[in-house]
PDB file of N, CA and C in Angstrom:
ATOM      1  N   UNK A   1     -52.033 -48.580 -61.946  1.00  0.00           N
ATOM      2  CA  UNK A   1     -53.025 -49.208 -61.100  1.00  0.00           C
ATOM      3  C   UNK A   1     -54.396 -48.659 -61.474  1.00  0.00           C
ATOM      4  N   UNK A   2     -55.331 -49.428 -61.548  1.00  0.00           N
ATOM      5  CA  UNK A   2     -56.697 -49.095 -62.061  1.00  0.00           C
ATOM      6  C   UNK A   2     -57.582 -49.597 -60.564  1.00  0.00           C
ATOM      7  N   UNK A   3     -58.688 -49.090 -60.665  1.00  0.00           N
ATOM      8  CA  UNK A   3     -59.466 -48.553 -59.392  1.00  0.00           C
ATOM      9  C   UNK A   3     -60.710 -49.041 -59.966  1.00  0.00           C
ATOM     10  N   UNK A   4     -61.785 -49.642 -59.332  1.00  0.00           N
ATOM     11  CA  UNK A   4     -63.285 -49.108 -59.808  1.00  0.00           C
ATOM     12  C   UNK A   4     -63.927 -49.301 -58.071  1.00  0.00           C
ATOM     13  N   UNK A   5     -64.638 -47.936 -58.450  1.00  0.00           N
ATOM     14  CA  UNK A   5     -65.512 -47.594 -56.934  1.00  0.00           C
ATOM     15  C   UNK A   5     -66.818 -47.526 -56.927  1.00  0.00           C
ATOM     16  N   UNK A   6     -67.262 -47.062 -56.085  1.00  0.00           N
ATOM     17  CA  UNK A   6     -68.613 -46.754 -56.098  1.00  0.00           C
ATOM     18  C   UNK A   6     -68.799 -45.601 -55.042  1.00  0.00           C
ATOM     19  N   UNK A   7     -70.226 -44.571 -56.000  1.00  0.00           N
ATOM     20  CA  UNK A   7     -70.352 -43.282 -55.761  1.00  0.00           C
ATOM     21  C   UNK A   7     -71.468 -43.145 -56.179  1.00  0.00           C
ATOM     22  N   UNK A   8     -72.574 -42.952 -55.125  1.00  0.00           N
ATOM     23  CA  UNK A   8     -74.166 -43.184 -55.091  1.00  0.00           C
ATOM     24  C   UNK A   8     -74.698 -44.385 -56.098  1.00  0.00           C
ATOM     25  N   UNK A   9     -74.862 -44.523 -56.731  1.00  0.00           N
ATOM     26  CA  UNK A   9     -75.703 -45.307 -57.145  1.00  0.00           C
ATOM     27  C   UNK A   9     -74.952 -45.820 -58.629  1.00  0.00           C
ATOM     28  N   UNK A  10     -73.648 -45.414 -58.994  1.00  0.00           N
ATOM     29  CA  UNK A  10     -73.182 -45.593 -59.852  1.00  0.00           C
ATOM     30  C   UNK A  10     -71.401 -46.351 -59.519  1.00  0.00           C
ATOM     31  N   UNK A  11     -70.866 -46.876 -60.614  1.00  0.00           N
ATOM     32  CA  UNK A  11     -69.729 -47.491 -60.521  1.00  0.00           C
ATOM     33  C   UNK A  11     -68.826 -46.830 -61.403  1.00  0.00           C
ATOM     34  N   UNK A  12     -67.299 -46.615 -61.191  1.00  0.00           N
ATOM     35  CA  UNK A  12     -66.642 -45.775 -62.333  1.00  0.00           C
ATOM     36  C   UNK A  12     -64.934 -46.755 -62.187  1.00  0.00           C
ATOM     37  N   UNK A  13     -64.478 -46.475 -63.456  1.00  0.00           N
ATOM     38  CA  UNK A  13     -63.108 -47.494 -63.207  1.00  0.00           C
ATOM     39  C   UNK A  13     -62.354 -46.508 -63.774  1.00  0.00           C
ATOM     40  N   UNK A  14     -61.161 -45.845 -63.042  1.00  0.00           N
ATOM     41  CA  UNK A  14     -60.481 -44.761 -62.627  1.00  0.00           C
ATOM     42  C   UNK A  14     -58.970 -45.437 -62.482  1.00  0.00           C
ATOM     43  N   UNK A  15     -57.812 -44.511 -63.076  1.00  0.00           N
ATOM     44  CA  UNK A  15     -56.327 -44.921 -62.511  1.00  0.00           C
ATOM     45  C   UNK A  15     -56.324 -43.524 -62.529  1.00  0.00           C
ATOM     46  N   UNK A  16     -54.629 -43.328 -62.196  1.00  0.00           N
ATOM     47  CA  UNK A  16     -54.290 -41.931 -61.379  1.00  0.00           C
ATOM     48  C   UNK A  16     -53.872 -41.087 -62.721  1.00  0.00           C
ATOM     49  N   UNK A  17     -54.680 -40.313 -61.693  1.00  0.00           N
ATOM     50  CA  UNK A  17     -54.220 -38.835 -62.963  1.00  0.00           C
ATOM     51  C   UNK A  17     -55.132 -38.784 -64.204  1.00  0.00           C
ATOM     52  N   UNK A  18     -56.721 -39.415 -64.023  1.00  0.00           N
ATOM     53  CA  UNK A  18     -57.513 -39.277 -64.492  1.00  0.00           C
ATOM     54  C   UNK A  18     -58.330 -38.578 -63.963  1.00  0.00           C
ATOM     55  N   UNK A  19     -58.880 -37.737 -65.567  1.00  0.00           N
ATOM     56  CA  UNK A  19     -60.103 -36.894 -65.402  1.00  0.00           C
ATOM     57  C   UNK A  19     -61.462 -37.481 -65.711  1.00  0.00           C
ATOM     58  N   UNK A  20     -62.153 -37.374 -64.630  1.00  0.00           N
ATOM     59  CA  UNK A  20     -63.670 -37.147 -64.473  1.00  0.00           C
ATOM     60  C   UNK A  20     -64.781 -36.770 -64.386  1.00  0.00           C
ATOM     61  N   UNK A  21     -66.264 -37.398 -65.177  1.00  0.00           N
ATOM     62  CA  UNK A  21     -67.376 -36.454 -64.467  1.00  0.00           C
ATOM     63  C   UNK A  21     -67.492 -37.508 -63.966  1.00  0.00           C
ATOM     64  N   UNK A  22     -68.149 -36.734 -62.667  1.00  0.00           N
ATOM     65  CA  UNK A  22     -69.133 -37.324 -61.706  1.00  0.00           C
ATOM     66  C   UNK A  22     -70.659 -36.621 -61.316  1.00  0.00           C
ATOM     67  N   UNK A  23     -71.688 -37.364 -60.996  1.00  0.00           N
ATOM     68  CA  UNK A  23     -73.070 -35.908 -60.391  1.00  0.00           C
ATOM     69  C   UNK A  23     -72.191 -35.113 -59.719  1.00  0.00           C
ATOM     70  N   UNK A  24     -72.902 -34.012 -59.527  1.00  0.00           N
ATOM     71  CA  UNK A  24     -73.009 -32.808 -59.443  1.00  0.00           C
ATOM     72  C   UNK A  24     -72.651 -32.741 -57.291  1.00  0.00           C
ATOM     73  N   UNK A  25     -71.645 -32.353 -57.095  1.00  0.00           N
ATOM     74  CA  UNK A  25     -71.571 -32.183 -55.700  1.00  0.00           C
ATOM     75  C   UNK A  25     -71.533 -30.842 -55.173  1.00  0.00           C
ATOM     76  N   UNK A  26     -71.671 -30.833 -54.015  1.00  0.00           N
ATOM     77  CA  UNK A  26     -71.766 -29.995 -53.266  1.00  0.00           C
ATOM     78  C   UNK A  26     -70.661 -29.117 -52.634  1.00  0.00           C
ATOM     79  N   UNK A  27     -69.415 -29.548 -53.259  1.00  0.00           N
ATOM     80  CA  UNK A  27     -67.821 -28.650 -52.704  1.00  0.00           C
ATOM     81  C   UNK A  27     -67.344 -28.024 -53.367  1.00  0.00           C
ATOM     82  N   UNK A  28     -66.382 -26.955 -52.693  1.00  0.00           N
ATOM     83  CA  UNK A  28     -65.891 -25.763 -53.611  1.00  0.00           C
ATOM     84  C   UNK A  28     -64.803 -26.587 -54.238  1.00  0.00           C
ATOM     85  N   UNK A  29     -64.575 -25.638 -55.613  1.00  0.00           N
ATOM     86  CA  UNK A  29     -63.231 -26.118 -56.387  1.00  0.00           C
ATOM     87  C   UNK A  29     -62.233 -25.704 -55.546  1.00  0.00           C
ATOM     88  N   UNK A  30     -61.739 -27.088 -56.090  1.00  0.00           N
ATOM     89  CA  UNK A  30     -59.533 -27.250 -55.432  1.00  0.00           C
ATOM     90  C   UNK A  30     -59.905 -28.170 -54.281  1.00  0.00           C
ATOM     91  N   UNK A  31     -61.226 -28.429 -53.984  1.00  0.00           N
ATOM     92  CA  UNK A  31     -61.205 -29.007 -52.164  1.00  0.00           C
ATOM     93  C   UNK A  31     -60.354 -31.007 -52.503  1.00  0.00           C
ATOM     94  N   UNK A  32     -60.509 -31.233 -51.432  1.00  0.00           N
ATOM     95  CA  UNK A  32     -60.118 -32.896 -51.638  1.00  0.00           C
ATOM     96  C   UNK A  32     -60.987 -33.767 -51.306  1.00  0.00           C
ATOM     97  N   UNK A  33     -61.459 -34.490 -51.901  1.00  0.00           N
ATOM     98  CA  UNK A  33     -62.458 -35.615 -52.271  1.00  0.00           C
ATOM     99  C   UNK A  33     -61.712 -36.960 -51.990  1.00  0.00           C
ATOM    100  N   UNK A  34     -62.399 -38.037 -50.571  1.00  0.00           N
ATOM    101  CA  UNK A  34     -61.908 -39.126 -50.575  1.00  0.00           C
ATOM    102  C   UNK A  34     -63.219 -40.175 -50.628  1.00  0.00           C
ATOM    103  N   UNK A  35     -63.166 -41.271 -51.964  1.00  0.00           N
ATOM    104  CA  UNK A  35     -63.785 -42.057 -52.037  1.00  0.00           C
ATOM    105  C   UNK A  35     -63.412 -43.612 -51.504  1.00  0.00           C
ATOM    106  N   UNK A  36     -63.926 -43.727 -50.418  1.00  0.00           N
ATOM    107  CA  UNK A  36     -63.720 -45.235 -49.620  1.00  0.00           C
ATOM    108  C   UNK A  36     -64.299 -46.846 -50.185  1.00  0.00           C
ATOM    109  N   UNK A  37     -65.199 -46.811 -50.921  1.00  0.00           N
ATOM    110  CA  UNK A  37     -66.039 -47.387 -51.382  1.00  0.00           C
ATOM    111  C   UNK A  37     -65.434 -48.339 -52.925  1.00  0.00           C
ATOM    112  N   UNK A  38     -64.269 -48.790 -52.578  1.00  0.00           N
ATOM    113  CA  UNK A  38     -63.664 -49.338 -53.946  1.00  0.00           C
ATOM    114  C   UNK A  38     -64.214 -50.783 -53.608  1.00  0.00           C
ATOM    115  N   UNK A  39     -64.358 -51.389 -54.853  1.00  0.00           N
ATOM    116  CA  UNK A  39     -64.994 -52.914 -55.261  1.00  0.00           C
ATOM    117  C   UNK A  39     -63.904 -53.361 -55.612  1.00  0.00           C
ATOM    118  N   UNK A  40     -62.704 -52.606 -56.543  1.00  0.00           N
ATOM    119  CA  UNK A  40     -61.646 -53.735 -56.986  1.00  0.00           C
ATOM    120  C   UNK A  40     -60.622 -53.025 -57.584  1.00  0.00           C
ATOM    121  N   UNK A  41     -59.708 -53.554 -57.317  1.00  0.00           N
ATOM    122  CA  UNK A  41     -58.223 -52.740 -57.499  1.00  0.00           C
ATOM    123  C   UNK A  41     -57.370 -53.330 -58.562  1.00  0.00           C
ATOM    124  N   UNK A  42     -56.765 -53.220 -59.336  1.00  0.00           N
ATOM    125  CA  UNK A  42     -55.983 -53.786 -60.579  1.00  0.00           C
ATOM    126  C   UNK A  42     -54.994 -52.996 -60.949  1.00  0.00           C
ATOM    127  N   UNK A  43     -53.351 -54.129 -60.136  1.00  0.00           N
ATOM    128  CA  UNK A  43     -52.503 -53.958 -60.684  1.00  0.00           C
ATOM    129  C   UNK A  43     -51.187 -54.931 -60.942  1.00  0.00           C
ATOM    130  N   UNK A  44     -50.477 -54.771 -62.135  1.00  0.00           N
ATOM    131  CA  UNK A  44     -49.564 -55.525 -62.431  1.00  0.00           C
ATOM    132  C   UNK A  44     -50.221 -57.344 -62.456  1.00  0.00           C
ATOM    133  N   UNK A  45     -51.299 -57.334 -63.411  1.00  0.00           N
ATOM    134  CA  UNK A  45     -51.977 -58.371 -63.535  1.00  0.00           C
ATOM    135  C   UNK A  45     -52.330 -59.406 -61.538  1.00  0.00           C
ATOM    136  N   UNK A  46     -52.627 -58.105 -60.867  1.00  0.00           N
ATOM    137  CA  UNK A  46     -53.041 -58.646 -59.873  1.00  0.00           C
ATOM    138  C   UNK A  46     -54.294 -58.281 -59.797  1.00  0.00           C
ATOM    139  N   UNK A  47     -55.624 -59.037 -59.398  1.00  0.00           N
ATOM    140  CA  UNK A  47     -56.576 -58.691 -59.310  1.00  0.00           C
ATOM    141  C   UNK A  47     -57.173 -58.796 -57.457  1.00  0.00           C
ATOM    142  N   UNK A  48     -57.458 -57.388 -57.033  1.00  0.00           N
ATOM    143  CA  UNK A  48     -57.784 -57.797 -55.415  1.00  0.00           C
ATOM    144  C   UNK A  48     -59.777 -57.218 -55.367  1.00  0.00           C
ATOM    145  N   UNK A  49     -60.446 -58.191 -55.266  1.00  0.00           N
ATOM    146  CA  UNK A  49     -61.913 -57.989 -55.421  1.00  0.00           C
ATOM    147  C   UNK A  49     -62.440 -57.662 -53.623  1.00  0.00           C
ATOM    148  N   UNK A  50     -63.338 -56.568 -53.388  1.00  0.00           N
ATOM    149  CA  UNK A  50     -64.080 -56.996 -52.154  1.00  0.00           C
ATOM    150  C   UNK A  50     -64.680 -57.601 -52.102  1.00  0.00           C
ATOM    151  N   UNK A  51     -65.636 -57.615 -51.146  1.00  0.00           N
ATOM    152  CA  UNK A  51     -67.000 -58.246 -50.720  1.00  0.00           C
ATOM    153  C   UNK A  51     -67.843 -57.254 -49.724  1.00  0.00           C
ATOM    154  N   UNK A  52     -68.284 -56.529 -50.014  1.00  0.00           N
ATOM    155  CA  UNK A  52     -68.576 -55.984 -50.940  1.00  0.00           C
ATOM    156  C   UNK A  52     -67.543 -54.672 -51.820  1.00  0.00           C
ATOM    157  N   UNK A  53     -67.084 -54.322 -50.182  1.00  0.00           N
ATOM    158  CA  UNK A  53     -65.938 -53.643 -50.736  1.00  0.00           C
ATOM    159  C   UNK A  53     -64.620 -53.545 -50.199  1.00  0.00           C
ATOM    160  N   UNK A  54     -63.379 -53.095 -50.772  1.00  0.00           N
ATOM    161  CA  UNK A  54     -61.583 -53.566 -49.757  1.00  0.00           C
ATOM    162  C   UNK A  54     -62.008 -52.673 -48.591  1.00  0.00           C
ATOM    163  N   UNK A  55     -61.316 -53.430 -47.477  1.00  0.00           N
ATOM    164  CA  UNK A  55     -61.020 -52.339 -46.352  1.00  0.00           C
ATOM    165  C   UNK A  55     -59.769 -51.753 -46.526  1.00  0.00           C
ATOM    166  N   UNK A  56     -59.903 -50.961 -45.402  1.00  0.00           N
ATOM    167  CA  UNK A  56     -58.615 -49.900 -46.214  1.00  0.00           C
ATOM    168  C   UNK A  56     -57.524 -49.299 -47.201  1.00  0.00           C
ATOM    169  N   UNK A  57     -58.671 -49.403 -47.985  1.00  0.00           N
ATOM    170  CA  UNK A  57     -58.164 -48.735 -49.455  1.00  0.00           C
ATOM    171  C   UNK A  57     -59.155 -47.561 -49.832  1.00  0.00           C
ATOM    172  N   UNK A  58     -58.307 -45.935 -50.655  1.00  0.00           N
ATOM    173  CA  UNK A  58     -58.986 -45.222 -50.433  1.00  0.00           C
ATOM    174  C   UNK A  58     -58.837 -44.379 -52.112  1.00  0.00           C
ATOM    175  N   UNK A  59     -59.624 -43.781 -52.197  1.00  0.00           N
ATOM    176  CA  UNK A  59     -58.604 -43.112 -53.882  1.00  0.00           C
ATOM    177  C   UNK A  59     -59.083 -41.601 -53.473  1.00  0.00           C
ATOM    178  N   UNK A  60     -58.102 -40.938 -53.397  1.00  0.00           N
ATOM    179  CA  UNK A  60     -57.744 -38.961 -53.271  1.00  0.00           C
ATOM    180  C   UNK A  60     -57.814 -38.409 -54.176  1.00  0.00           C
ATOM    181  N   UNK A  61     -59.122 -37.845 -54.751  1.00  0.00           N
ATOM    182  CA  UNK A  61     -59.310 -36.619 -55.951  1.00  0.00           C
ATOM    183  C   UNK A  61     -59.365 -35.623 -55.395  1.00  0.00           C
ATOM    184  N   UNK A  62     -59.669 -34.297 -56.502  1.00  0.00           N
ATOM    185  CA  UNK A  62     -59.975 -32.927 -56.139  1.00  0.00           C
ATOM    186  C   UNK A  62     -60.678 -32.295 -57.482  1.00  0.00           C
ATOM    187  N   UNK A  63     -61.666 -31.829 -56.736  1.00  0.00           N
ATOM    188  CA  UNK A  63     -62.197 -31.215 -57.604  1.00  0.00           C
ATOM    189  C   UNK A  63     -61.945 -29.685 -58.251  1.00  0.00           C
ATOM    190  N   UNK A  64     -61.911 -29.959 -59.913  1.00  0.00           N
ATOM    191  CA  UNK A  64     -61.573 -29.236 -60.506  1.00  0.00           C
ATOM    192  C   UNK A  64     -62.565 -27.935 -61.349  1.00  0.00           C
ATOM    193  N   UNK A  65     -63.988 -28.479 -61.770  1.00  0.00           N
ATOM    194  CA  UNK A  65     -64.697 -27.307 -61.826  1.00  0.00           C
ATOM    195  C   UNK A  65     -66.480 -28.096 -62.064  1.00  0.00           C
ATOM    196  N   UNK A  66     -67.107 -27.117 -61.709  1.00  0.00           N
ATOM    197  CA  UNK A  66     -68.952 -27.677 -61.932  1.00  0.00           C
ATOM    198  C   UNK A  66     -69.408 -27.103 -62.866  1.00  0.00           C
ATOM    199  N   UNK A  67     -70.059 -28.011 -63.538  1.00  0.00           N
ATOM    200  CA  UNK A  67     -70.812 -27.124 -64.937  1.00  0.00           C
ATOM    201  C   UNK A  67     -71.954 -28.002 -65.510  1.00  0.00           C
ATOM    202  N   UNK A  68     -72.349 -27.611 -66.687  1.00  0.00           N
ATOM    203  CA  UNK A  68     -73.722 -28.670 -67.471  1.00  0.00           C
ATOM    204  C   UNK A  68     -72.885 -29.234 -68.703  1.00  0.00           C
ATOM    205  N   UNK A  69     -73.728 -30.263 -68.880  1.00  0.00           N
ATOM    206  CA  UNK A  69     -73.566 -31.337 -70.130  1.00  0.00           C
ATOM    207  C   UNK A  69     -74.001 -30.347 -71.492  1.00  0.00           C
ATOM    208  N   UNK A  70     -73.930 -30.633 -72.617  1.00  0.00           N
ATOM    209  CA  UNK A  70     -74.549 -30.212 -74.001  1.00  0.00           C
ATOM    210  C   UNK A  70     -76.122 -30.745 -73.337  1.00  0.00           C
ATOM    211  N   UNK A  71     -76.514 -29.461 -74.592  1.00  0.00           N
ATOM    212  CA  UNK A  71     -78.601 -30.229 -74.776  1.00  0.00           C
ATOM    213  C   UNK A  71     -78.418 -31.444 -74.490  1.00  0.00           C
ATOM    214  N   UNK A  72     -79.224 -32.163 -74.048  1.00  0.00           N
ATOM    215  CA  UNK A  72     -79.550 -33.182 -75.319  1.00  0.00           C
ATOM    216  C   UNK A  72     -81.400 -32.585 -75.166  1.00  0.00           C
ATOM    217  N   UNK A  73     -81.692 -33.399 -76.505  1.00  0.00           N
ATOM    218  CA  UNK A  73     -83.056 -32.552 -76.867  1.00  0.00           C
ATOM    219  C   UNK A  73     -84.399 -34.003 -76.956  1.00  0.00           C
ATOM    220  N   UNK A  74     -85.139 -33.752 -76.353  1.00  0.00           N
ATOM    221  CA  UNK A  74     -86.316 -34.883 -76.369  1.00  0.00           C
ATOM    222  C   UNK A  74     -87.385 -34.715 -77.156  1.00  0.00           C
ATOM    223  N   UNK A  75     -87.880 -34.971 -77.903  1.00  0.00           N
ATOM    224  CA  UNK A  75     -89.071 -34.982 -78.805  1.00  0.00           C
ATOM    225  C   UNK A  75     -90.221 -36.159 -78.982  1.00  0.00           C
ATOM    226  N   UNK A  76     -91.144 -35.421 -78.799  1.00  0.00           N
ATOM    227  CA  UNK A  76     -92.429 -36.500 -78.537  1.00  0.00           C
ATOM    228  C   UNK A  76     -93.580 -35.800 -80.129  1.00  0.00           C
ATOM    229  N   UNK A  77     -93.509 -37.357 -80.799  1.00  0.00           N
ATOM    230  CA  UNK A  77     -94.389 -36.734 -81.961  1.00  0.00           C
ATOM    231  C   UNK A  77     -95.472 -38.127 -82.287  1.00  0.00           C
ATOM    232  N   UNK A  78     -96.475 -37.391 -82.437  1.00  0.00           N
ATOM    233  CA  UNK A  78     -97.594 -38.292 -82.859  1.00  0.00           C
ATOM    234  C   UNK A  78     -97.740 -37.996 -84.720  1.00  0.00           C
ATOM    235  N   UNK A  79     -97.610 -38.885 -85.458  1.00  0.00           N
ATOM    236  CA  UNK A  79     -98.058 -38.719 -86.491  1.00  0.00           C
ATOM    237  C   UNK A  79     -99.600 -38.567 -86.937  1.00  0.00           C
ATOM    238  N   UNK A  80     -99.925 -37.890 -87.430  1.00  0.00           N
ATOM    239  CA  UNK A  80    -101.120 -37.251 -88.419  1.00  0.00           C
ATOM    240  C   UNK A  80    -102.050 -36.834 -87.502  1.00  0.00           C
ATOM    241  N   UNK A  81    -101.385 -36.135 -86.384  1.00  0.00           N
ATOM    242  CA  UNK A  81    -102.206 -35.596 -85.219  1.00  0.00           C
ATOM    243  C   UNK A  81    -101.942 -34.197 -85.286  1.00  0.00           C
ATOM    244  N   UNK A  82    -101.279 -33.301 -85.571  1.00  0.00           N
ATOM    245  CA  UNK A  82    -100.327 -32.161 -85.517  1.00  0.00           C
ATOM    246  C   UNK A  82    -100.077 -32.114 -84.331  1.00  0.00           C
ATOM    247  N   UNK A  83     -99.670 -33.714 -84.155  1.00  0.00           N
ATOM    248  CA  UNK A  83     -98.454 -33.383 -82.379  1.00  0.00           C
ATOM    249  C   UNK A  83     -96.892 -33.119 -82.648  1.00  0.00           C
ATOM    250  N   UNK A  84     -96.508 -32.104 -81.754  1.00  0.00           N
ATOM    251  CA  UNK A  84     -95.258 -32.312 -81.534  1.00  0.00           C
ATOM    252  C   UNK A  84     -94.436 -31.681 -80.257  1.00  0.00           C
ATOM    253  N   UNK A  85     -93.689 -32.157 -79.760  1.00  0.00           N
ATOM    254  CA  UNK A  85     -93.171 -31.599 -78.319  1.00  0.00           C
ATOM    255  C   UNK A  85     -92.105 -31.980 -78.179  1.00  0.00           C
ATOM    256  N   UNK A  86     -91.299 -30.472 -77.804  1.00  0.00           N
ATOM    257  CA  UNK A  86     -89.563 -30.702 -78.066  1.00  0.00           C
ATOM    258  C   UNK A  86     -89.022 -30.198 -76.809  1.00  0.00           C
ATOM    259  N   UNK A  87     -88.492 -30.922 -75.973  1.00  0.00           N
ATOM    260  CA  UNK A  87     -87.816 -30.982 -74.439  1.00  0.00           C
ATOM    261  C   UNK A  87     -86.434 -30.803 -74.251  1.00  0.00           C
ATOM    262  N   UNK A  88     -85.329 -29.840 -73.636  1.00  0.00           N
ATOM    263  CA  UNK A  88     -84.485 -30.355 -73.481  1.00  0.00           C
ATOM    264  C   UNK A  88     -84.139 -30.316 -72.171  1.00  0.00           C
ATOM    265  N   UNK A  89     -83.028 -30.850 -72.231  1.00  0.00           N
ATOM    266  CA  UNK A  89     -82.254 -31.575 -70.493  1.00  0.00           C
ATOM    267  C   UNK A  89     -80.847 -31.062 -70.588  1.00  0.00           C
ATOM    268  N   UNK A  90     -80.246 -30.597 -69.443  1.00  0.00           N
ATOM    269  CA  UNK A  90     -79.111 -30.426 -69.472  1.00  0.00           C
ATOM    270  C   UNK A  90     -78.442 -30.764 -67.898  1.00  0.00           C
ATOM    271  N   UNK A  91     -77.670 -31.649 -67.571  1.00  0.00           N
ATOM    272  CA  UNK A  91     -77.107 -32.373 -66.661  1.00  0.00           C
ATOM    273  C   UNK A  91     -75.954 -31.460 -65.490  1.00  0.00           C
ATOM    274  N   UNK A  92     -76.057 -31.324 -64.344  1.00  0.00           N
ATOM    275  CA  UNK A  92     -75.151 -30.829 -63.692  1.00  0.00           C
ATOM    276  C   UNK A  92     -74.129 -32.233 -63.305  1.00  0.00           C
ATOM    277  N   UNK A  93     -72.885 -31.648 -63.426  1.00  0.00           N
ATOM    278  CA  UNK A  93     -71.982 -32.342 -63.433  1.00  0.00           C
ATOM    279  C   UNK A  93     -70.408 -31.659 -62.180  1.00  0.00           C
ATOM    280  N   UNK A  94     -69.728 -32.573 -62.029  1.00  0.00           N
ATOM    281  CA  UNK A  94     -68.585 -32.030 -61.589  1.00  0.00           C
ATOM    282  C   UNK A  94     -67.475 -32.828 -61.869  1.00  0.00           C
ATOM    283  N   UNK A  95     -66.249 -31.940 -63.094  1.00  0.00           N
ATOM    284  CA  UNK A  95     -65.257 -32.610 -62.871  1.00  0.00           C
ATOM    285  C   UNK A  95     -64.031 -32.678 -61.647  1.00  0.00           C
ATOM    286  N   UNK A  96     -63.528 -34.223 -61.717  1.00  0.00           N
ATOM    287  CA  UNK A  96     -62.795 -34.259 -61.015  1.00  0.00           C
ATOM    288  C   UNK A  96     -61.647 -34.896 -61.087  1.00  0.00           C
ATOM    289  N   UNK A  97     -60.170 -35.050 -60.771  1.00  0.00           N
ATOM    290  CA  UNK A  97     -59.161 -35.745 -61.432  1.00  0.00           C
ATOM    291  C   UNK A  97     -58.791 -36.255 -60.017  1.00  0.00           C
ATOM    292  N   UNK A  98     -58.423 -37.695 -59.832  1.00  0.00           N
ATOM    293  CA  UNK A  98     -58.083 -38.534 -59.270  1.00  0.00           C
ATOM    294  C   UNK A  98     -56.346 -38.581 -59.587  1.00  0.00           C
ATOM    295  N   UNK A  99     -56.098 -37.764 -57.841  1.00  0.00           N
ATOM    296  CA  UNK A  99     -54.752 -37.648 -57.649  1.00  0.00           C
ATOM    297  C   UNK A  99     -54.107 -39.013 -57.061  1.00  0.00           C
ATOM    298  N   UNK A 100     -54.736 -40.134 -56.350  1.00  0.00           N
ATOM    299  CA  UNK A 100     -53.839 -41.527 -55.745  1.00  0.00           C
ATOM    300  C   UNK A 100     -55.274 -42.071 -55.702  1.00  0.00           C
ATOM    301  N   UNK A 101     -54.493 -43.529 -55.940  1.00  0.00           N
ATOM    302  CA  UNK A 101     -55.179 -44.496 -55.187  1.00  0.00           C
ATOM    303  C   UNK A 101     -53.720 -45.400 -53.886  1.00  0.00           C
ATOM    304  N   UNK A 102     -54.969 -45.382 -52.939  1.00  0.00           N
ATOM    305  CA  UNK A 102     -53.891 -46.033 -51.635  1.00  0.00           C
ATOM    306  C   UNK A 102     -54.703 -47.374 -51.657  1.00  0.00           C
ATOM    307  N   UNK A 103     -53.764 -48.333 -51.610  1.00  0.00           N
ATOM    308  CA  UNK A 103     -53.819 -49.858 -51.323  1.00  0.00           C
ATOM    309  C   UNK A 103     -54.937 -49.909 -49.934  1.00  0.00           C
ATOM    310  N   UNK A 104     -53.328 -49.619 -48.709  1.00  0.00           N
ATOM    311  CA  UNK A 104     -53.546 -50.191 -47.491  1.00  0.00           C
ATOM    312  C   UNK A 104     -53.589 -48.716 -46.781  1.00  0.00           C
ATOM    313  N   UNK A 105     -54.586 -48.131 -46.947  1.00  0.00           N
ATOM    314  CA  UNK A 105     -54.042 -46.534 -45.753  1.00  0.00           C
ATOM    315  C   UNK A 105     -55.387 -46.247 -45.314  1.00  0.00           C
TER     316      UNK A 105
END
């Protein structure tokens, strides 16, 4: 069964016993994470869509650990100016693995 939800401002399509990042939250590792907010559920070539989203259907993760992304590195260069400016960013994140998705609960 495949899942896609929604979680602030973003959409993710998830089945069980998948690992995830998600932003960066606010709970200790091992806790349990329930996301209510599913758009559409897919299984056994059944497709069940909300509007906006199913009622009572829920998917049960837990989070497994918080950390940062690699660099990534930004660079701003003007040619035949002797510009150059090198930025980097590094992303807080939290993985998490999606233990069920429930239909009707």
């Amino acid at each position: 069964m495949h899942a896609i939800f929604q979680y602030g401002s973003k959409q993710y399509k998830v089945k069980e016993n998948q690992v995830i990042y998600i932003e960066k939250l606010n709970l200790e590792i091992n806790e349990i994470l329930i996301f209510d907010k599913i758009i559409m559920l897919i299984y056994n070539r059944n497709v069940r869509v909300g509007f906006p989203f199913i009622n009572n259907s829920k998917i049960i993760a837990k989070v497994l650990k918080h950390g940062r992304f690699d660099k990534l590195v930004i660079v701003k260069f003007h040619r035949r100016k002797h510009y150059k400016k090198i930025q980097g960013h590094r992303q807080w994140y939290t993985k998490i693995k999606i233990n069920n998705i429930i239909e009707n609960g």
